[in-house]
PDB file of N, CA and C in Angstrom:
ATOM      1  N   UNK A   1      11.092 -11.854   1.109  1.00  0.00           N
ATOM      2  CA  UNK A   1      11.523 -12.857   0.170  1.00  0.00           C
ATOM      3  C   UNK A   1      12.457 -12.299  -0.901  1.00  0.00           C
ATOM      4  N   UNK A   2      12.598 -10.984  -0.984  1.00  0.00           N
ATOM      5  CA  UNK A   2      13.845 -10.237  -2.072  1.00  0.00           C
ATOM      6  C   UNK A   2      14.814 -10.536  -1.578  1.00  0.00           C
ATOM      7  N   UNK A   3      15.216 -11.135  -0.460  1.00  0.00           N
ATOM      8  CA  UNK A   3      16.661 -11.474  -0.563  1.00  0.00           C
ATOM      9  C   UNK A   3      16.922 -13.358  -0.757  1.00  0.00           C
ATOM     10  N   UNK A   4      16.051 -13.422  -1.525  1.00  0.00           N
ATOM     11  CA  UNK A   4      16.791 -14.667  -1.856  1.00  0.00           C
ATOM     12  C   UNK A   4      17.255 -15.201  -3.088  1.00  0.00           C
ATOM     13  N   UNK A   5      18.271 -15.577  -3.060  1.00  0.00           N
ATOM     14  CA  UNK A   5      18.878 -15.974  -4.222  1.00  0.00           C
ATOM     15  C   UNK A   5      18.744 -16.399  -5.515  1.00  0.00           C
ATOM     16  N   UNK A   6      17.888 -17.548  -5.122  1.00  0.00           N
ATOM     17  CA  UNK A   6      17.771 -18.751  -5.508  1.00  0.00           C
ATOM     18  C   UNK A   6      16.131 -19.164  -5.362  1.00  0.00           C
ATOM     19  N   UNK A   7      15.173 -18.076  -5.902  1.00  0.00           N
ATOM     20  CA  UNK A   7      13.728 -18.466  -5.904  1.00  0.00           C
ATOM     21  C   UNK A   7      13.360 -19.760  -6.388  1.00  0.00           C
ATOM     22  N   UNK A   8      13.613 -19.858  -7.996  1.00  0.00           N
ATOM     23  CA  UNK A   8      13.355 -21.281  -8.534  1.00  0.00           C
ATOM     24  C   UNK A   8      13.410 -22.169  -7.679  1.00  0.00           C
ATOM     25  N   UNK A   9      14.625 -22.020  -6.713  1.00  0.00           N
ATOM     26  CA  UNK A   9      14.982 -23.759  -5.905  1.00  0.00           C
ATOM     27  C   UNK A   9      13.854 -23.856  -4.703  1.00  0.00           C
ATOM     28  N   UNK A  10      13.120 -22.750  -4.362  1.00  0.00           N
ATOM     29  CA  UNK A  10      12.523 -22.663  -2.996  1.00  0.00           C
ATOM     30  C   UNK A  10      10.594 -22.734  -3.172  1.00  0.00           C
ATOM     31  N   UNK A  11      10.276 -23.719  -2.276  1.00  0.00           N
ATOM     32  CA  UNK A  11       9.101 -24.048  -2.369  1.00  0.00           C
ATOM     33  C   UNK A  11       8.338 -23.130  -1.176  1.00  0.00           C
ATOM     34  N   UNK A  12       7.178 -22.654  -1.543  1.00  0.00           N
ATOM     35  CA  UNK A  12       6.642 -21.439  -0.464  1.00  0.00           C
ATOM     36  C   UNK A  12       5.428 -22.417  -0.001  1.00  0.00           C
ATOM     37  N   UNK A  13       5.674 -22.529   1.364  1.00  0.00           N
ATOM     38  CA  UNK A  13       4.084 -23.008   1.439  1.00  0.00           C
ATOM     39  C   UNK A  13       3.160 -21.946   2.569  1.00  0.00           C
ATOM     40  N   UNK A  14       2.463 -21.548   2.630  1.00  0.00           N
ATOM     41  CA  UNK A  14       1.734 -20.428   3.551  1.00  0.00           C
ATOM     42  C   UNK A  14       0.482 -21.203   4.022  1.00  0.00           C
ATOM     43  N   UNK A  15       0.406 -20.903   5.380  1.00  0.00           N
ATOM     44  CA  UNK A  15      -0.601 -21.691   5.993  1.00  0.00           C
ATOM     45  C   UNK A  15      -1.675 -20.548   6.570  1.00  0.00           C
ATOM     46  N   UNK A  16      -2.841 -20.486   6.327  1.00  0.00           N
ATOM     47  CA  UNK A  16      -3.629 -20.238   6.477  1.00  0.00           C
ATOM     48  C   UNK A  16      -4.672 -20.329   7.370  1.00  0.00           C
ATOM     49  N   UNK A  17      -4.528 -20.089   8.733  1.00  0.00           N
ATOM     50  CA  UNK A  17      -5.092 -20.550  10.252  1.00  0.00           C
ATOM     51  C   UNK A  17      -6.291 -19.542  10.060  1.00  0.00           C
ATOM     52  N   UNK A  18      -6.617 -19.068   9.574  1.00  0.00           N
ATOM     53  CA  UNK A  18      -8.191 -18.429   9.761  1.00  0.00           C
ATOM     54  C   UNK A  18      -7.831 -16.856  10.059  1.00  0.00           C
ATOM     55  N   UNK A  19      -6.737 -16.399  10.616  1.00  0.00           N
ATOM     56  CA  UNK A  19      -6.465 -14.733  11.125  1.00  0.00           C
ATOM     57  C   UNK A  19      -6.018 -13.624  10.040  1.00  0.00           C
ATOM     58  N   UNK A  20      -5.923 -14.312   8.949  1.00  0.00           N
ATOM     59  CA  UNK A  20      -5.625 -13.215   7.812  1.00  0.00           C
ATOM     60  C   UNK A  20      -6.954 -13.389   7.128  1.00  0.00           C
ATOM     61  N   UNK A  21      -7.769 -11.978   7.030  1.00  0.00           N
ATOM     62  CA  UNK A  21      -8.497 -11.917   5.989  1.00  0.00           C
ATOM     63  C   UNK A  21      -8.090 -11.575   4.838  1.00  0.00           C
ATOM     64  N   UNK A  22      -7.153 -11.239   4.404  1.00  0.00           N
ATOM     65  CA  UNK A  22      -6.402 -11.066   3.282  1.00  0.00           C
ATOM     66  C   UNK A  22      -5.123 -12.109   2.735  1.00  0.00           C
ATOM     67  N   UNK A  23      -5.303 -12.962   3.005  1.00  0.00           N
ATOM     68  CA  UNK A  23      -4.338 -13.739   2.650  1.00  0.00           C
ATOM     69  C   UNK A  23      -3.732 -14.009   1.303  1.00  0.00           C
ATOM     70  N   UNK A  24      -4.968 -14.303   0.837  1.00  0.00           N
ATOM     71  CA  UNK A  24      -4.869 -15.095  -0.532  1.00  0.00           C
ATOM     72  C   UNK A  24      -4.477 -13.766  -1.353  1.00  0.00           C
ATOM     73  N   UNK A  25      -5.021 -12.629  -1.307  1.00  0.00           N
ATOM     74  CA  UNK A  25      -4.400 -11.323  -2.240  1.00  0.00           C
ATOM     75  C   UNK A  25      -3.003 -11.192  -1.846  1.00  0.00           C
ATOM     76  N   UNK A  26      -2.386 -11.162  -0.839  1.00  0.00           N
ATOM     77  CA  UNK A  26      -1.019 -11.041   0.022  1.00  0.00           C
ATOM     78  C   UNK A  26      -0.611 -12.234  -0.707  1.00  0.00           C
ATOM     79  N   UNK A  27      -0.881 -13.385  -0.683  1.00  0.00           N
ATOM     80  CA  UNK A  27      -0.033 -14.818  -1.449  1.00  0.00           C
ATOM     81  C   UNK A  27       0.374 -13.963  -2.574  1.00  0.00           C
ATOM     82  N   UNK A  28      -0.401 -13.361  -3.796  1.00  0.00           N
ATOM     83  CA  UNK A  28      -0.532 -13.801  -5.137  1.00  0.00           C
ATOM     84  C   UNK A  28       0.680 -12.505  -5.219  1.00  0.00           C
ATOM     85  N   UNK A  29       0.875 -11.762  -4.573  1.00  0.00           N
ATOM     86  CA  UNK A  29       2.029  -9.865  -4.482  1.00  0.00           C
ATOM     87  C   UNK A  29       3.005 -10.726  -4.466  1.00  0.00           C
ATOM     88  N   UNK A  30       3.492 -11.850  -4.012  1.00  0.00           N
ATOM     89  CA  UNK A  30       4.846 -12.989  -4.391  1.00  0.00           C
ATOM     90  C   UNK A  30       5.281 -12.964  -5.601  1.00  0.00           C
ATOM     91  N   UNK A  31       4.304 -12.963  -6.685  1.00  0.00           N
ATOM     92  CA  UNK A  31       4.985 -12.815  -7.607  1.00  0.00           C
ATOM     93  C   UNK A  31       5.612 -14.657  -8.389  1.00  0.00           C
ATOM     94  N   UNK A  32       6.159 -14.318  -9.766  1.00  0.00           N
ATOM     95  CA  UNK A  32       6.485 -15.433 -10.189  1.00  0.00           C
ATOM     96  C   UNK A  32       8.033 -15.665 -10.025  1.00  0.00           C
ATOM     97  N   UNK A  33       8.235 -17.249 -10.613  1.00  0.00           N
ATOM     98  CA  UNK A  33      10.235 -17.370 -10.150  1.00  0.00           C
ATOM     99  C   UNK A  33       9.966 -17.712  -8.860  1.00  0.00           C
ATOM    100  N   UNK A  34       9.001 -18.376  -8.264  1.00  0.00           N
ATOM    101  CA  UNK A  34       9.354 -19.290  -6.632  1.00  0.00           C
ATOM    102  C   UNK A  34       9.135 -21.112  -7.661  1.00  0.00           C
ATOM    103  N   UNK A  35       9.669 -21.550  -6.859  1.00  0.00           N
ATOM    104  CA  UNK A  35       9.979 -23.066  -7.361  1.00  0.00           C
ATOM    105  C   UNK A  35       8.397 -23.674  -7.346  1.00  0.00           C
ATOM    106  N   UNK A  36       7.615 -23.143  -6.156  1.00  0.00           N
ATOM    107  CA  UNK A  36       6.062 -23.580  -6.067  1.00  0.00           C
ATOM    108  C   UNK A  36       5.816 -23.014  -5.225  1.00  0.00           C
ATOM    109  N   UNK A  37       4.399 -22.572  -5.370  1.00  0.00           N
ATOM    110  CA  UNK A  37       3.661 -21.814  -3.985  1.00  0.00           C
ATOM    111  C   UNK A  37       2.507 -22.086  -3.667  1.00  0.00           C
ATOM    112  N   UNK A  38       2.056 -22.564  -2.281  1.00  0.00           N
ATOM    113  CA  UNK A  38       0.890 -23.899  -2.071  1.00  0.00           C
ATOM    114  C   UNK A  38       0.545 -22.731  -0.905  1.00  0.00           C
ATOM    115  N   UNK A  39      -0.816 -22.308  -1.021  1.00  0.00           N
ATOM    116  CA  UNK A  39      -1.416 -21.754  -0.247  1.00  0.00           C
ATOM    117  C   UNK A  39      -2.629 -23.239   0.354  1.00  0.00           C
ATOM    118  N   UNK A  40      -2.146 -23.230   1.826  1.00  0.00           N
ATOM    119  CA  UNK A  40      -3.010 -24.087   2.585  1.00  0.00           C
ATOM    120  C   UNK A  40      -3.751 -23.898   3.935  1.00  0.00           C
ATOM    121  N   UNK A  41      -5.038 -24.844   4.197  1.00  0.00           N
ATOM    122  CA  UNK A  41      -5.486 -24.119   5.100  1.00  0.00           C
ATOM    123  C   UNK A  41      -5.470 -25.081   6.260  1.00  0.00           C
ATOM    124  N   UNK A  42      -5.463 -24.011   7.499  1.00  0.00           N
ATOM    125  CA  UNK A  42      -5.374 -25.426   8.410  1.00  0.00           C
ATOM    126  C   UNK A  42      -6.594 -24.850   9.703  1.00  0.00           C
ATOM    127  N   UNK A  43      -7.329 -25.829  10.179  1.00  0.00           N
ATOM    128  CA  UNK A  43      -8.982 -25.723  10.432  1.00  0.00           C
ATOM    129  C   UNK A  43      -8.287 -26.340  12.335  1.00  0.00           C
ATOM    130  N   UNK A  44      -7.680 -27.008  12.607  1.00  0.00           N
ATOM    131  CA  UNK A  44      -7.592 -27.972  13.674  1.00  0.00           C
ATOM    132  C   UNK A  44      -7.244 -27.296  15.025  1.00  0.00           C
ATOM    133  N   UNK A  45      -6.946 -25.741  14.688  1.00  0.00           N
ATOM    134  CA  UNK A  45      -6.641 -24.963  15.890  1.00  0.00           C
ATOM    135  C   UNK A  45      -5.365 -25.829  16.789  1.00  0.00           C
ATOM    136  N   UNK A  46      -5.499 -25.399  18.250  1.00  0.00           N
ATOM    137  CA  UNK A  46      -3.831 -25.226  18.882  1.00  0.00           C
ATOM    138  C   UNK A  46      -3.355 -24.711  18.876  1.00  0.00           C
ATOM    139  N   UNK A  47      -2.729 -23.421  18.208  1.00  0.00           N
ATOM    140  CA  UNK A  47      -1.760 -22.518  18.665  1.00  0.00           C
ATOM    141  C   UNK A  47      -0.951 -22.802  17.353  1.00  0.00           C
ATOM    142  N   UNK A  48       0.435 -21.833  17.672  1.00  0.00           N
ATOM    143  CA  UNK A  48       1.342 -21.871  16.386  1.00  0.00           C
ATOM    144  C   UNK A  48       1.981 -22.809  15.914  1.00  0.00           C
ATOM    145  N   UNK A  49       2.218 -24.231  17.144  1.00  0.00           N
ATOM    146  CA  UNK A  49       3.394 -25.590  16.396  1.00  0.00           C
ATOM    147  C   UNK A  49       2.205 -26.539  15.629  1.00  0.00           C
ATOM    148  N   UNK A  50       0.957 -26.184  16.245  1.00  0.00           N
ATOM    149  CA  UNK A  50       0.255 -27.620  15.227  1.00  0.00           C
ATOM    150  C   UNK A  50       0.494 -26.851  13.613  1.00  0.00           C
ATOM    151  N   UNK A  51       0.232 -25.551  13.742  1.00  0.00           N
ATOM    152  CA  UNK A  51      -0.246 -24.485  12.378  1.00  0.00           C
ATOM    153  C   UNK A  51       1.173 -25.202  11.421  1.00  0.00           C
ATOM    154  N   UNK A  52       2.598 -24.736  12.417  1.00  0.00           N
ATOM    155  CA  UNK A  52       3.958 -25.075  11.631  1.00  0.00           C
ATOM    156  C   UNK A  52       4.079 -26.612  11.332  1.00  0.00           C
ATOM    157  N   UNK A  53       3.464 -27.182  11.936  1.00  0.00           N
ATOM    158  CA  UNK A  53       3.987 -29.014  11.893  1.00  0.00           C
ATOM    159  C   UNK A  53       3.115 -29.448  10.247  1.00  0.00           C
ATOM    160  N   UNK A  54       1.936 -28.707  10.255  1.00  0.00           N
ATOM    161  CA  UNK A  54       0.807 -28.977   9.099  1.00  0.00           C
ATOM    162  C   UNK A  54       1.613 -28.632   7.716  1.00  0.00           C
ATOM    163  N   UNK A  55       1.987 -26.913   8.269  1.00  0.00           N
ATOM    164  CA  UNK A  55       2.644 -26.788   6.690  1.00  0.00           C
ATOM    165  C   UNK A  55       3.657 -27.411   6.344  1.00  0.00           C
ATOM    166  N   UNK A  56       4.496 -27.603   7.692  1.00  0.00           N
ATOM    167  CA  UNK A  56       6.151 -28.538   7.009  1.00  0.00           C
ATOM    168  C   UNK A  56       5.036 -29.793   6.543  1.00  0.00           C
ATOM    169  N   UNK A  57       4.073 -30.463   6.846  1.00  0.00           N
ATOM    170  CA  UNK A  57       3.796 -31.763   6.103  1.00  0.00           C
ATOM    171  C   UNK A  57       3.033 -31.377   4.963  1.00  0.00           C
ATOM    172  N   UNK A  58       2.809 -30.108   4.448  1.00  0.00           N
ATOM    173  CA  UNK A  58       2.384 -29.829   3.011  1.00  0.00           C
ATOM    174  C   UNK A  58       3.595 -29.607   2.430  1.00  0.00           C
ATOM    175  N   UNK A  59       4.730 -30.013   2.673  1.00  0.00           N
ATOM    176  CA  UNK A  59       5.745 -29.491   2.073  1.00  0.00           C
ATOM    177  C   UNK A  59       6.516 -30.786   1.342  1.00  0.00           C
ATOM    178  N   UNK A  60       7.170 -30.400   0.310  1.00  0.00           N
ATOM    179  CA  UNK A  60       7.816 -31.430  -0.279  1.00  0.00           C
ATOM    180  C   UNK A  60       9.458 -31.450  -0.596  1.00  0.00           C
ATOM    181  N   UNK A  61       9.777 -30.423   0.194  1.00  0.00           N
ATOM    182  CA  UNK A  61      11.464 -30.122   0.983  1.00  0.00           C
ATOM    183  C   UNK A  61      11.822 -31.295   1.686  1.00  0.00           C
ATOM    184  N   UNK A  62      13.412 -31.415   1.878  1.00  0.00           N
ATOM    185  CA  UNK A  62      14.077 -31.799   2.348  1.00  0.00           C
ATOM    186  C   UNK A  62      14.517 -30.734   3.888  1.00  0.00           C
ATOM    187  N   UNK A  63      14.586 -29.191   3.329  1.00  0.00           N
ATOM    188  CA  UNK A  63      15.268 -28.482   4.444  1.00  0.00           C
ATOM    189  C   UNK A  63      13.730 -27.528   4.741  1.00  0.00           C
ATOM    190  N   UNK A  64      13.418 -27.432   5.994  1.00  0.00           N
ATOM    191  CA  UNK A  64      12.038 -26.335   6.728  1.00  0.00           C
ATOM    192  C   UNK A  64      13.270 -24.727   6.987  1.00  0.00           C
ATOM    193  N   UNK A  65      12.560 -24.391   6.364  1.00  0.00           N
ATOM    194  CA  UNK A  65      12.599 -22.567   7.219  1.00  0.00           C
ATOM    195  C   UNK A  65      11.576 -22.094   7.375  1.00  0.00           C
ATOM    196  N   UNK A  66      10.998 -22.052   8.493  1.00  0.00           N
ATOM    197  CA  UNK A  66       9.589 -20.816   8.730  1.00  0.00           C
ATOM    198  C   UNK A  66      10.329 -19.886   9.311  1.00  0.00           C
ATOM    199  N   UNK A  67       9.401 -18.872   8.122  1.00  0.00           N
ATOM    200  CA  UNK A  67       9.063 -17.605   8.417  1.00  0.00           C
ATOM    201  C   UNK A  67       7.859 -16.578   8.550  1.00  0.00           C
ATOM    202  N   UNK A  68       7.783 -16.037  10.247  1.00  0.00           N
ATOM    203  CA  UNK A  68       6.510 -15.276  10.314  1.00  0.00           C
ATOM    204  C   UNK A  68       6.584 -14.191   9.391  1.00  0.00           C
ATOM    205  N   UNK A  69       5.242 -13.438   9.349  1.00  0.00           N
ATOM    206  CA  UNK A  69       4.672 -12.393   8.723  1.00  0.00           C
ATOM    207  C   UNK A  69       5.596 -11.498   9.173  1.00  0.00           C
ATOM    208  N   UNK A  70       6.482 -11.110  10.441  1.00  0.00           N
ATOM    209  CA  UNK A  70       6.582  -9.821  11.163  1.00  0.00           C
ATOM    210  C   UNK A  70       8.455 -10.135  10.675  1.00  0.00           C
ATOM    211  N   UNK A  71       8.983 -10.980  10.148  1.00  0.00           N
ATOM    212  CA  UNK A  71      10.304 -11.383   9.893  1.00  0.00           C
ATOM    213  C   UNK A  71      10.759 -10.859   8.633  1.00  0.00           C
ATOM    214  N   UNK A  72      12.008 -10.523   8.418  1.00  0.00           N
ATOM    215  CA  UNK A  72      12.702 -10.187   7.737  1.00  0.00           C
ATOM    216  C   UNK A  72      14.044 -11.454   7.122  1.00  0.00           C
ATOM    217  N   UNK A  73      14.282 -11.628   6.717  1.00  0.00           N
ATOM    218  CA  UNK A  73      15.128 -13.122   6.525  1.00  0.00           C
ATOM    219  C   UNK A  73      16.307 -12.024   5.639  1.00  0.00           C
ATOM    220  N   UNK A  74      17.586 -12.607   6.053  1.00  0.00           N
ATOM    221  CA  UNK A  74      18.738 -11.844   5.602  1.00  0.00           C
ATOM    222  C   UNK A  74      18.786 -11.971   3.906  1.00  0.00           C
ATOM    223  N   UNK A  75      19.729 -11.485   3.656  1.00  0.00           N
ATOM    224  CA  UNK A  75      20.431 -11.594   1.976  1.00  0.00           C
ATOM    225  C   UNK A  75      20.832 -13.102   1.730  1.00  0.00           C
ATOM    226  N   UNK A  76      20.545 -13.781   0.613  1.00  0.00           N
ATOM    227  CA  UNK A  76      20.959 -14.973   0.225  1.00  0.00           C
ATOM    228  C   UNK A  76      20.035 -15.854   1.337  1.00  0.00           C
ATOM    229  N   UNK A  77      19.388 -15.982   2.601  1.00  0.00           N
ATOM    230  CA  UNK A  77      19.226 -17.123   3.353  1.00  0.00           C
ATOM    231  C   UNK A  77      19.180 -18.146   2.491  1.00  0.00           C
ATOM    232  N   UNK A  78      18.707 -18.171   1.363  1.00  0.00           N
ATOM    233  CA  UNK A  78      18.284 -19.892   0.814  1.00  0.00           C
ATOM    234  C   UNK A  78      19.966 -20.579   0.407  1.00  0.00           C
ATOM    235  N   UNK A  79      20.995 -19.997   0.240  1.00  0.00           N
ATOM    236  CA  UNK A  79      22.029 -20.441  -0.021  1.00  0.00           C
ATOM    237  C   UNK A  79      22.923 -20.417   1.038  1.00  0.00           C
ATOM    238  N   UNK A  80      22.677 -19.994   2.571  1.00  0.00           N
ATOM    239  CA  UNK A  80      22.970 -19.854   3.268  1.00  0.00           C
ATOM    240  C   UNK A  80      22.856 -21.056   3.910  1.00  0.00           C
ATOM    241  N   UNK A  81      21.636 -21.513   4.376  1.00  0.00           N
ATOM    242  CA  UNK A  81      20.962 -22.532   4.666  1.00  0.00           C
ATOM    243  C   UNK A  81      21.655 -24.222   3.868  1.00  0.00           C
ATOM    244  N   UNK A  82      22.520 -24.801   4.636  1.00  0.00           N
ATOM    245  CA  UNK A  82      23.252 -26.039   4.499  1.00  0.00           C
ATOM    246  C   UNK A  82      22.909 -26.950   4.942  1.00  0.00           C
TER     247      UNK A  82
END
């Protein structure tokens, strides 16, 4: 998330499927200067698109970017992103 521009404008939402026992300490190392950060949990199992479909509907964006744990997201993406 250091390469983004434009924290204030960007809403974080992290979904929480049960496989991180550490999550919630890992949320809070984010740090302040994100626009909002909604740690949520999701119980309904399926695999990874129900997990992604849940958080885009905890979300209160106009534009979705997921990003896994194992990803790196370039310089600027949030101003990149049109």
């Amino acid at each position: 998330f250091d390469s983004c521009r434009h924290p204030e404008r960007v809403q974080v939402v992290i979904v929480d499927a049960g496989e991180c026992t550490d999550l919630v300490e890992e949320s809070k190392k984010l740090g302040g200067g994100w626009g909002e950060i909604k740690l949520v949990t999701f119980t309904d199992g399926g695999g990874r698109g129900p997990c992604l479909n849940y958080g885009a509907s905890m979300s209160d964006g106009r534009i979705y970017t997921f990003c896994h744990s194992d990803v790196t997201l370039p310089d600027d993406w949030d101003v990149k992103i049109k």
